[in-house]
Each structure stands twice: as structure tokens, then as C-alpha cells.
PDB file of N, CA and C in Angstrom:
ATOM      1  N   UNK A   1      -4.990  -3.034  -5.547  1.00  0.00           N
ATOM      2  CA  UNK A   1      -4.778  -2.179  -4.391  1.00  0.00           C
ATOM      3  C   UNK A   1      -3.308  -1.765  -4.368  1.00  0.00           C
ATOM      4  N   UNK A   2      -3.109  -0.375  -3.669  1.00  0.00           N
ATOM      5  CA  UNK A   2      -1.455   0.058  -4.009  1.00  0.00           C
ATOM      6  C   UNK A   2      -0.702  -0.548  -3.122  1.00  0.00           C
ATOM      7  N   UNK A   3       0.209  -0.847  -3.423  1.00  0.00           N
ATOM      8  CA  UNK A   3       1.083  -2.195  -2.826  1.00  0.00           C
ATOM      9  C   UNK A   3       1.110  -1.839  -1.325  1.00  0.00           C
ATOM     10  N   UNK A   4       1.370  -0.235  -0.788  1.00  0.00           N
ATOM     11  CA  UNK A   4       1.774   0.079   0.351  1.00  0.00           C
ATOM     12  C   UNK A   4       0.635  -0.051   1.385  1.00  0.00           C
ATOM     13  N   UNK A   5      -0.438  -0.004   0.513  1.00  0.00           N
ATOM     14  CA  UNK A   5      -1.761   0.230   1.658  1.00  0.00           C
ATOM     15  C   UNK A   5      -2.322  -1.334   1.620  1.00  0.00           C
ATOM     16  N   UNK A   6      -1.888  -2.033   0.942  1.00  0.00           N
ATOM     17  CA  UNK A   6      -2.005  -3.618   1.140  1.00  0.00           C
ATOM     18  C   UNK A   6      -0.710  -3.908   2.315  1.00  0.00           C
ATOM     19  N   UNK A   7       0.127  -3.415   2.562  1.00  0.00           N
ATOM     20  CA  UNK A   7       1.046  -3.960   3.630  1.00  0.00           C
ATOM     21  C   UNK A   7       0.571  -3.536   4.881  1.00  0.00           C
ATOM     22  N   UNK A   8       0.113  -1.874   4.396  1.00  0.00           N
ATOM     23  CA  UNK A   8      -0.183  -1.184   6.214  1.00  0.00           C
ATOM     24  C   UNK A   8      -1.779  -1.604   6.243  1.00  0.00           C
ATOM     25  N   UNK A   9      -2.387  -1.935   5.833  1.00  0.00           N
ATOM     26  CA  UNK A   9      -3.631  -2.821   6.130  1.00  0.00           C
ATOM     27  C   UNK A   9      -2.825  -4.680   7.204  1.00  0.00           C
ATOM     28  N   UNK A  10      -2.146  -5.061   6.501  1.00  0.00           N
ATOM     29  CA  UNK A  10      -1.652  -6.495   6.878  1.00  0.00           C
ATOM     30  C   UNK A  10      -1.460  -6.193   8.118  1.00  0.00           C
ATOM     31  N   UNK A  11      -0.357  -5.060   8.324  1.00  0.00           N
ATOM     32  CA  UNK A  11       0.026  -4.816   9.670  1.00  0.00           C
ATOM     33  C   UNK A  11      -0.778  -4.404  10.334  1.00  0.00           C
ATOM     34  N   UNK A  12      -1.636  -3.748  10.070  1.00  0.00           N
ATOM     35  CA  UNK A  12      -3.294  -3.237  11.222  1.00  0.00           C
ATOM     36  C   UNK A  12      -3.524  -4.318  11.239  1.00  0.00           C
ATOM     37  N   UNK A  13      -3.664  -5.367  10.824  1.00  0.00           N
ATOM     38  CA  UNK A  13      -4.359  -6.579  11.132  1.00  0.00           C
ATOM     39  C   UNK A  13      -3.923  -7.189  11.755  1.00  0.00           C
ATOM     40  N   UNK A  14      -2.468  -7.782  11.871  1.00  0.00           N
ATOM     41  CA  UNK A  14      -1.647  -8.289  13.090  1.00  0.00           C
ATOM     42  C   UNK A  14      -1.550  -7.256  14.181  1.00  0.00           C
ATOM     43  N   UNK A  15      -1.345  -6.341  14.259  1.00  0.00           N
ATOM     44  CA  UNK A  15      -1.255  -5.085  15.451  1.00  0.00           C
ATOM     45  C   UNK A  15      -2.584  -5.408  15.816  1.00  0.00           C
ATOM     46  N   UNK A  16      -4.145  -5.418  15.314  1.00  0.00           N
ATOM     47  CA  UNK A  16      -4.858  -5.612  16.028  1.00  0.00           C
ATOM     48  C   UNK A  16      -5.287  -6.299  16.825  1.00  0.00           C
ATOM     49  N   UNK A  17      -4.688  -7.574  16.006  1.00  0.00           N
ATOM     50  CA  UNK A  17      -4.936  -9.240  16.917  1.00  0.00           C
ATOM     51  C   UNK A  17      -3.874  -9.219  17.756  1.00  0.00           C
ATOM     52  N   UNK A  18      -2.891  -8.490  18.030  1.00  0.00           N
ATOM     53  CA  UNK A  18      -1.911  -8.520  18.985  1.00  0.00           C
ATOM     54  C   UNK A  18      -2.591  -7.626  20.431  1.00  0.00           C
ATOM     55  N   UNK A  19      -3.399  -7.281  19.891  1.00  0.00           N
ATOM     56  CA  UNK A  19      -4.349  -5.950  20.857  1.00  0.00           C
ATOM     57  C   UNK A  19      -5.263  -6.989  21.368  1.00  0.00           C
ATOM     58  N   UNK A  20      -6.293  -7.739  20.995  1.00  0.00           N
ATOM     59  CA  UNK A  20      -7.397  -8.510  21.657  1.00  0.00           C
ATOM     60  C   UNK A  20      -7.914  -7.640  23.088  1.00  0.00           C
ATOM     61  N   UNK A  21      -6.533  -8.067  23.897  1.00  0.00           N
ATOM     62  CA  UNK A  21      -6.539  -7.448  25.300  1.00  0.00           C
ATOM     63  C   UNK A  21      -7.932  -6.129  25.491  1.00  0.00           C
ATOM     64  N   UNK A  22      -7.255  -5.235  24.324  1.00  0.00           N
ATOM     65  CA  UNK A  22      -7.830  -4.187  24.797  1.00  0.00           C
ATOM     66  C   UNK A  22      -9.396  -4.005  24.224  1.00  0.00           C
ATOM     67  N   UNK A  23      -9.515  -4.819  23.172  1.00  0.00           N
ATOM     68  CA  UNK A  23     -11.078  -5.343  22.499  1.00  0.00           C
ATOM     69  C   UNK A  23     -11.979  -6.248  23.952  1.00  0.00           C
ATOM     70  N   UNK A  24     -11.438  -6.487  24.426  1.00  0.00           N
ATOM     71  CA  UNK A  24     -11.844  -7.408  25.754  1.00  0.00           C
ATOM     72  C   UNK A  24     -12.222  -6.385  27.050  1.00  0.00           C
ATOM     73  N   UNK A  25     -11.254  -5.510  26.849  1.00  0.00           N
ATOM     74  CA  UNK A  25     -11.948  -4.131  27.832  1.00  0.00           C
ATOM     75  C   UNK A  25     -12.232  -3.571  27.757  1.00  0.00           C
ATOM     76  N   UNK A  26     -12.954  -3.294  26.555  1.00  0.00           N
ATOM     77  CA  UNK A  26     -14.148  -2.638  25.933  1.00  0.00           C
ATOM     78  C   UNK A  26     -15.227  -3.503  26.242  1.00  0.00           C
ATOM     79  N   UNK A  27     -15.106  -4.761  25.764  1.00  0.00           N
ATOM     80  CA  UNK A  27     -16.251  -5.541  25.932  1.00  0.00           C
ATOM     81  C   UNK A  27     -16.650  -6.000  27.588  1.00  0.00           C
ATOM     82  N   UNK A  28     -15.667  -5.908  28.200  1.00  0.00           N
ATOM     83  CA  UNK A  28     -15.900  -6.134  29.491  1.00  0.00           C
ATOM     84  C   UNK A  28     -16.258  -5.003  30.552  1.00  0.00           C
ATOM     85  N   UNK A  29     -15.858  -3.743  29.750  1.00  0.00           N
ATOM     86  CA  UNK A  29     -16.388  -2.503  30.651  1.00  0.00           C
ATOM     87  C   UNK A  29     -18.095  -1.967  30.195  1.00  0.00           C
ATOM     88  N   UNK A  30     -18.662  -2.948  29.813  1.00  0.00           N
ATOM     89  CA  UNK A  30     -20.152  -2.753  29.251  1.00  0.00           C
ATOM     90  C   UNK A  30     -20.807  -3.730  29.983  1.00  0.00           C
ATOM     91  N   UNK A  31     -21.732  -2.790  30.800  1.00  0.00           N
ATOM     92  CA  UNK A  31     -22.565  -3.322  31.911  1.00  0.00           C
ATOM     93  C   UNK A  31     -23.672  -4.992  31.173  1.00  0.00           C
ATOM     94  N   UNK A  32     -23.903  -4.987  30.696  1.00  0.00           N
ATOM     95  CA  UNK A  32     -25.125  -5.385  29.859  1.00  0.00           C
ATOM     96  C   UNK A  32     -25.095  -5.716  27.947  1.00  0.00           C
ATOM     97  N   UNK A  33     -24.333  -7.004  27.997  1.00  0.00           N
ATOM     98  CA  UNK A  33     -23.899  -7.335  26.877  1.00  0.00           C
ATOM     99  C   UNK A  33     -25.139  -8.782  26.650  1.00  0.00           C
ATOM    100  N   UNK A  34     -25.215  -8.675  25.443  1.00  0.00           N
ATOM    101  CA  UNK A  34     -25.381  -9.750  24.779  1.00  0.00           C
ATOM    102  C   UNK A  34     -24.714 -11.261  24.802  1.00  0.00           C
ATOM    103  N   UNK A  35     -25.731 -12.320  24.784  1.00  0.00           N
ATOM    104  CA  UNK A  35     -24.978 -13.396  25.145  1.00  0.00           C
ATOM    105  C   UNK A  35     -24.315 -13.949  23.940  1.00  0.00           C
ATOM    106  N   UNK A  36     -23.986 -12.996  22.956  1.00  0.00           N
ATOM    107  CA  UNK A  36     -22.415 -13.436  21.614  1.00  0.00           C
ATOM    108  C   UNK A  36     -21.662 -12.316  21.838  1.00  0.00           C
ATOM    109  N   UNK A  37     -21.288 -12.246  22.742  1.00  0.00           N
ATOM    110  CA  UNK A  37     -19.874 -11.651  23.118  1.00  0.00           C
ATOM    111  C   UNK A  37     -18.414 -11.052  21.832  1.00  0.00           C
ATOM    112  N   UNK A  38     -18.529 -12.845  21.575  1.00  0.00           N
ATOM    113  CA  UNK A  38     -17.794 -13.279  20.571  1.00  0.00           C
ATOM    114  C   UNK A  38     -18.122 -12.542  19.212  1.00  0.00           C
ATOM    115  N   UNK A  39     -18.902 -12.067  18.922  1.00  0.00           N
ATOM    116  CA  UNK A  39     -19.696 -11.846  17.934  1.00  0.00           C
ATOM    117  C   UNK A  39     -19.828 -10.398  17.608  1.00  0.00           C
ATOM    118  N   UNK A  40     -19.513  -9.725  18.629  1.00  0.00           N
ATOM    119  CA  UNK A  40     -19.417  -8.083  18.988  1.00  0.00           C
ATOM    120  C   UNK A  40     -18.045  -7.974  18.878  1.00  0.00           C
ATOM    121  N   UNK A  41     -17.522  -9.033  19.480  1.00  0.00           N
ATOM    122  CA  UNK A  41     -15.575  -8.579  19.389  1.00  0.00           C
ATOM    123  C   UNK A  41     -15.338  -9.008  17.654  1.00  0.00           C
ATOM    124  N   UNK A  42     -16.347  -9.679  17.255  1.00  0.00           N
ATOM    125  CA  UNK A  42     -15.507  -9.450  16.040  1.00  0.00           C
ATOM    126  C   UNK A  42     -16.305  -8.435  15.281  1.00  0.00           C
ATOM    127  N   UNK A  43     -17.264  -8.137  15.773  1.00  0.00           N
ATOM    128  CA  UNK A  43     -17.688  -6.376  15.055  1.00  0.00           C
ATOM    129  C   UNK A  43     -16.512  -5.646  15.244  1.00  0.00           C
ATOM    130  N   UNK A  44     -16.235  -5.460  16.584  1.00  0.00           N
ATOM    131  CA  UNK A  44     -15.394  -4.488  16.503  1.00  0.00           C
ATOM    132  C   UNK A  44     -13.900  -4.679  15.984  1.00  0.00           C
ATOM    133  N   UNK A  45     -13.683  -5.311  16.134  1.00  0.00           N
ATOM    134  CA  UNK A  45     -11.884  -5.998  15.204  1.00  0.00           C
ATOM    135  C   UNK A  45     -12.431  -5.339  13.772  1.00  0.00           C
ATOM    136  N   UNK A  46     -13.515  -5.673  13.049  1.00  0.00           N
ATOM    137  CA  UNK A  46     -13.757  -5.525  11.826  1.00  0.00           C
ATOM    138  C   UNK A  46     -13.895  -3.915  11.431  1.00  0.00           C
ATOM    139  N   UNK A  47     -14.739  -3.573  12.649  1.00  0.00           N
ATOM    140  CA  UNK A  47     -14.969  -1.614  12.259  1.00  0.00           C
ATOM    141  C   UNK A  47     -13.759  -1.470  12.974  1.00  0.00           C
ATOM    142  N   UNK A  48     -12.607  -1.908  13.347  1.00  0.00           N
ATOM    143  CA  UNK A  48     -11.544  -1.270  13.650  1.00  0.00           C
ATOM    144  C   UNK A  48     -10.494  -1.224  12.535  1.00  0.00           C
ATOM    145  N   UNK A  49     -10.618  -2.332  11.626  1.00  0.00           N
ATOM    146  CA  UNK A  49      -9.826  -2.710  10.766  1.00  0.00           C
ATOM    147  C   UNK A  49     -10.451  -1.568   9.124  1.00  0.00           C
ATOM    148  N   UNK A  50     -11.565  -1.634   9.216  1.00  0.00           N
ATOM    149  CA  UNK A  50     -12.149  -0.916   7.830  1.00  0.00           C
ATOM    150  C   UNK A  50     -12.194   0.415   8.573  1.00  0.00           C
ATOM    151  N   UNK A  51     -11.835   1.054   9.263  1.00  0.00           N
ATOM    152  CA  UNK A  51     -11.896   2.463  10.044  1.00  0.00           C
ATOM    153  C   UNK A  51     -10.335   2.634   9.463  1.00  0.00           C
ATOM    154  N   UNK A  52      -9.344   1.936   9.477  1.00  0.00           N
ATOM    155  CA  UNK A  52      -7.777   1.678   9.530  1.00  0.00           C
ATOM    156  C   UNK A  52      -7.819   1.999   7.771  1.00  0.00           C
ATOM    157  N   UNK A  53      -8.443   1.171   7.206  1.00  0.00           N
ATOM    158  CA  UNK A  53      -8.638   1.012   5.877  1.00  0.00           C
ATOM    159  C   UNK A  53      -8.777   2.437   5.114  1.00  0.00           C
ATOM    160  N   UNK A  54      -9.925   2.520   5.506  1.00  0.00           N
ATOM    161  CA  UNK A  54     -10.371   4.012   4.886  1.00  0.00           C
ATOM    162  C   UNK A  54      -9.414   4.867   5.214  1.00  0.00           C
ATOM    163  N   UNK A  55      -8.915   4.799   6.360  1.00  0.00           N
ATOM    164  CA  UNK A  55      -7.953   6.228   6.860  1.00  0.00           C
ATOM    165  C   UNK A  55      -6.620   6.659   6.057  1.00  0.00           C
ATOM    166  N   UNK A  56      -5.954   5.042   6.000  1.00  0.00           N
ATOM    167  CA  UNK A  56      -4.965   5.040   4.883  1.00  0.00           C
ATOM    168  C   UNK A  56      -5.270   5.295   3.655  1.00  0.00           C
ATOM    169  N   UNK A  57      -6.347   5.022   3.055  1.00  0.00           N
ATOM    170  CA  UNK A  57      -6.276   5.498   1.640  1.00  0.00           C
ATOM    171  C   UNK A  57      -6.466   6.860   1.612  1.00  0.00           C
ATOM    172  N   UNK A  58      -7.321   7.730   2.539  1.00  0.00           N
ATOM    173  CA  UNK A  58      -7.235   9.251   2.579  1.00  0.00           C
ATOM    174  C   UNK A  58      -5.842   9.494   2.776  1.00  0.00           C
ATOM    175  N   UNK A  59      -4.731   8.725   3.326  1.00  0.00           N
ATOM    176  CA  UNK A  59      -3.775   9.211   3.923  1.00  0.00           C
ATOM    177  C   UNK A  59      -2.447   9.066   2.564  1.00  0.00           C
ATOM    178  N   UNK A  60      -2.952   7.873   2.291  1.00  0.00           N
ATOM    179  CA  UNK A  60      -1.928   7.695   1.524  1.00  0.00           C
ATOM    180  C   UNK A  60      -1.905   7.660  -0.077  1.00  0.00           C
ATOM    181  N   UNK A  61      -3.552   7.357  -0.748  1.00  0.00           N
ATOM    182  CA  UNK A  61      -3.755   7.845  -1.961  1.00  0.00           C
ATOM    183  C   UNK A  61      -4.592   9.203  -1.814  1.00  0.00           C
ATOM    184  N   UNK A  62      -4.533   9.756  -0.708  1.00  0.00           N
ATOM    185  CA  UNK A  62      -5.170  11.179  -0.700  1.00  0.00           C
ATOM    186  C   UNK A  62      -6.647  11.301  -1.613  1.00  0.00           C
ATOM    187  N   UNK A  63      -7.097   9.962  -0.983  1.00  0.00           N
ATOM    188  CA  UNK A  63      -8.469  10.186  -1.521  1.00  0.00           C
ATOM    189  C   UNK A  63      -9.203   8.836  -0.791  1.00  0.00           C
ATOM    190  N   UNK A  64     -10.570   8.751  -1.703  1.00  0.00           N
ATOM    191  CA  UNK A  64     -11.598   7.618  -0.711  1.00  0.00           C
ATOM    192  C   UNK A  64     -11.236   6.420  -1.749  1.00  0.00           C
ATOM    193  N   UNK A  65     -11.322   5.362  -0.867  1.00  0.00           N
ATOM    194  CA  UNK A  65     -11.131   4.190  -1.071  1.00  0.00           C
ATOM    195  C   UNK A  65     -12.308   3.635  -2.901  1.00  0.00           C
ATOM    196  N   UNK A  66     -11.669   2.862  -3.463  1.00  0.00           N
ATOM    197  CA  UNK A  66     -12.415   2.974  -4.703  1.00  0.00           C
ATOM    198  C   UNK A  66     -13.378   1.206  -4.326  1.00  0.00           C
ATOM    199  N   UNK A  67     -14.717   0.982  -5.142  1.00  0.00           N
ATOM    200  CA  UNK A  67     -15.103  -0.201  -5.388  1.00  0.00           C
ATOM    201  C   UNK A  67     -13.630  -1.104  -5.289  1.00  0.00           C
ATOM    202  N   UNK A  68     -13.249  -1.197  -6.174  1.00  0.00           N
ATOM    203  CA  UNK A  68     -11.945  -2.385  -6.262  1.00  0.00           C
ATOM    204  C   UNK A  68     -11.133  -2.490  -4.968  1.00  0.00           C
ATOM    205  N   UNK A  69     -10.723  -1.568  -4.486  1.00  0.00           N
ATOM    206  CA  UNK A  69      -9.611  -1.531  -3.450  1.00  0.00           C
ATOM    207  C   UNK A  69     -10.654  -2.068  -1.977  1.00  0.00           C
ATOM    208  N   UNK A  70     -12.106  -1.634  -2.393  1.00  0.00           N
ATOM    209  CA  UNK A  70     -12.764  -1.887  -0.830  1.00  0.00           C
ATOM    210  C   UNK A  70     -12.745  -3.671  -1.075  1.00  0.00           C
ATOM    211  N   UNK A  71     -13.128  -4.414  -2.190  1.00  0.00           N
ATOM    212  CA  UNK A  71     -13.281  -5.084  -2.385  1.00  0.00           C
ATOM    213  C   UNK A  71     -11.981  -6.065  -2.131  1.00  0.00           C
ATOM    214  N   UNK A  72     -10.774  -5.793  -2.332  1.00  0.00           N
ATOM    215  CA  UNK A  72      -9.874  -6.370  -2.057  1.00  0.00           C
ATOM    216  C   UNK A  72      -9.522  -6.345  -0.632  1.00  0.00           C
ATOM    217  N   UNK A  73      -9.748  -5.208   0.202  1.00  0.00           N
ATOM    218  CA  UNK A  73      -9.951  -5.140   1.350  1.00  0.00           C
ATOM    219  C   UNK A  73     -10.431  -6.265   2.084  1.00  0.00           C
ATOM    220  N   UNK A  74     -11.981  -7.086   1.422  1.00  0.00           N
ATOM    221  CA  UNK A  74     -12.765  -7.543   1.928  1.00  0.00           C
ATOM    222  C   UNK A  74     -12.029  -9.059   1.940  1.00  0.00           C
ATOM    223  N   UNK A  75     -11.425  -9.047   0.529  1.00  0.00           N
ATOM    224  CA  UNK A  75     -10.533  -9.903   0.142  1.00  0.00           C
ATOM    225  C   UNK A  75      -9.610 -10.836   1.484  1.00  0.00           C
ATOM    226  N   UNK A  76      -8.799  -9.511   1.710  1.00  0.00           N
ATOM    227  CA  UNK A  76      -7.869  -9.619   2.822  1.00  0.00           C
ATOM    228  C   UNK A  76      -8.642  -9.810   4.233  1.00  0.00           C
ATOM    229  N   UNK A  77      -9.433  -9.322   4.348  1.00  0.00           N
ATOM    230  CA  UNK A  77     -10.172  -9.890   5.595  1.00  0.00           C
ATOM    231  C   UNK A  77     -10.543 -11.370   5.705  1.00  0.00           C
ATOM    232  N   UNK A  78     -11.348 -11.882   4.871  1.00  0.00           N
ATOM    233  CA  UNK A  78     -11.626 -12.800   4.477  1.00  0.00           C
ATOM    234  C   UNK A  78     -10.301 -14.153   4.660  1.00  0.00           C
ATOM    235  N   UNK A  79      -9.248 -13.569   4.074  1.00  0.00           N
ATOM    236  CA  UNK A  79      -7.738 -14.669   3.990  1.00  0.00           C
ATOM    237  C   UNK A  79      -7.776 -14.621   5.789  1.00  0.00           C
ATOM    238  N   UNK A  80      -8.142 -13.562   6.708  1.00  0.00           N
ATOM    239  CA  UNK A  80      -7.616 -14.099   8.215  1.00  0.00           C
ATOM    240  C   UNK A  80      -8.741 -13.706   8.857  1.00  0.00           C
ATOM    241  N   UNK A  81      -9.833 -14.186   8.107  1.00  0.00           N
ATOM    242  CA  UNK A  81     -10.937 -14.469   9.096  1.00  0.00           C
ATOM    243  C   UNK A  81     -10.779 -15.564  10.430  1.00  0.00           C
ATOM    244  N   UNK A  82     -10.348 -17.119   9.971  1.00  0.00           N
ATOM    245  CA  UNK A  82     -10.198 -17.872  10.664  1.00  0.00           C
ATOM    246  C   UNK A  82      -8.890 -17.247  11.788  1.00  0.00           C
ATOM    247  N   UNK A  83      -7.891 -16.937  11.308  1.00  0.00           N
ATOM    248  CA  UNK A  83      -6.788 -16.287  12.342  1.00  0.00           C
ATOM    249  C   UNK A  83      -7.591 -15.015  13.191  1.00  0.00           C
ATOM    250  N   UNK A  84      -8.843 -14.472  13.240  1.00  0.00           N
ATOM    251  CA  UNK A  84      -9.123 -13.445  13.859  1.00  0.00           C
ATOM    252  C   UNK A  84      -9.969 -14.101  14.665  1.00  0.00           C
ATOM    253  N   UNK A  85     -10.830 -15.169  14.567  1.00  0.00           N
ATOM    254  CA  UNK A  85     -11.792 -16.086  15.022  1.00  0.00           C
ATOM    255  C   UNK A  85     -11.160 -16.480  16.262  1.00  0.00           C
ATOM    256  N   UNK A  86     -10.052 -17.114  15.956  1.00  0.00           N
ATOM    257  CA  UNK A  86      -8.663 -18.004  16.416  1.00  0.00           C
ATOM    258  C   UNK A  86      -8.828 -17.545  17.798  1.00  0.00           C
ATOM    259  N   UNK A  87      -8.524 -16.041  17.618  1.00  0.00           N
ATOM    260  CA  UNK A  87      -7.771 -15.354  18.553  1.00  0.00           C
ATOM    261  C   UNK A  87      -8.935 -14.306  19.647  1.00  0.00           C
ATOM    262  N   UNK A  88     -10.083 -14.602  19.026  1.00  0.00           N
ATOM    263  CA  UNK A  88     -10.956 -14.396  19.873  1.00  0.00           C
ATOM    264  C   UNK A  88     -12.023 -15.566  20.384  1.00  0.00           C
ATOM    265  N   UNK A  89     -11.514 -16.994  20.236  1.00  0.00           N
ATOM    266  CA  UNK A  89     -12.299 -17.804  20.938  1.00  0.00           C
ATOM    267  C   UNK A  89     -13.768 -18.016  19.608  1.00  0.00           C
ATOM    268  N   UNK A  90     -13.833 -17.540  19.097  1.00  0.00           N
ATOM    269  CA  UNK A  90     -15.024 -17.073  18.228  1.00  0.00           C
ATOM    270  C   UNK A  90     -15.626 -18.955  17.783  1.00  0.00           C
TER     271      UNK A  90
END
């Protein structure tokens, strides 16, 4: 993966877990949730983070993300799964 979109991925990932707050008022402005709460906030951390993903590589290798790079992606998710868990009670 190109070195730069491995850093601005890292930092979407701390910027996001620094956000929680606002993943919580999403989840809390929905009348009629499911009893894994927990489980939806980390849907959405995750389609927030691979939404982040994809965007940068259009942005910054001016094209779509390849097998390898998604895969390392998954990589990096994976290294702060437990730190994303952490931070949502999960």
C-alpha cells in the first residue's frame, strides 16, 4: 500500500475513534434499534473507515483501490480492532 494512504487511513482511524460521540448520535437518534447496539456502531466505524479508504485512493492514487491495497486495508483494521471495540464498549 502507498506509504501516504497507509498514514491517512491510520489517521481516519484515530480521528474516528476520537469521534465515537458522534457514532452514538446517530445511534441514539434512531427510534427503534436492535438489541446489539454495539454491533451497529461498529458497522458503522467500519463503513466509515472503508468509505475513507476508497476515497483516498481515488484521491490520491487517482484510481480504485486494488485486491492488495483492499487487503492490507483489512490488514490495518484488523491491528485496531480490539482499540475500536475498546472504545465502543463492544
Amino acid at each position: 500500500m502507498d506509504d501516504k494512504l497507509r498514514e491517512i487511513i491510520i489517521q481516519k482511524i484515530n480521528e474516528t475513534l476520537s469521534n465515537v460521540d458522534e457514532i452514538n448520535s446517530i445511534i441514539n437518534s434512531l427510534e427503534e434499534l436492535p438489541m446489539h447496539t454495539n454491533a451497529f456502531s461498529y458497522g458503522v466505524i467500519i463503513g466509515r473507515l472503508y468509505n475513507s479508504f476508497y476515497y483516498q485512493c481515488r484521491r490520491i492514487l487517482k484510481r480504485n483501490p486494488t485486491k492488495k491495497e483492499f487487503l492490507e486495508f483489512l490488514e490495518i483494521i484488523k491491528q485496531k480492532e480490539a482499540e475500536i471495540k475498546e472504545k465502543i464498549n463492544f
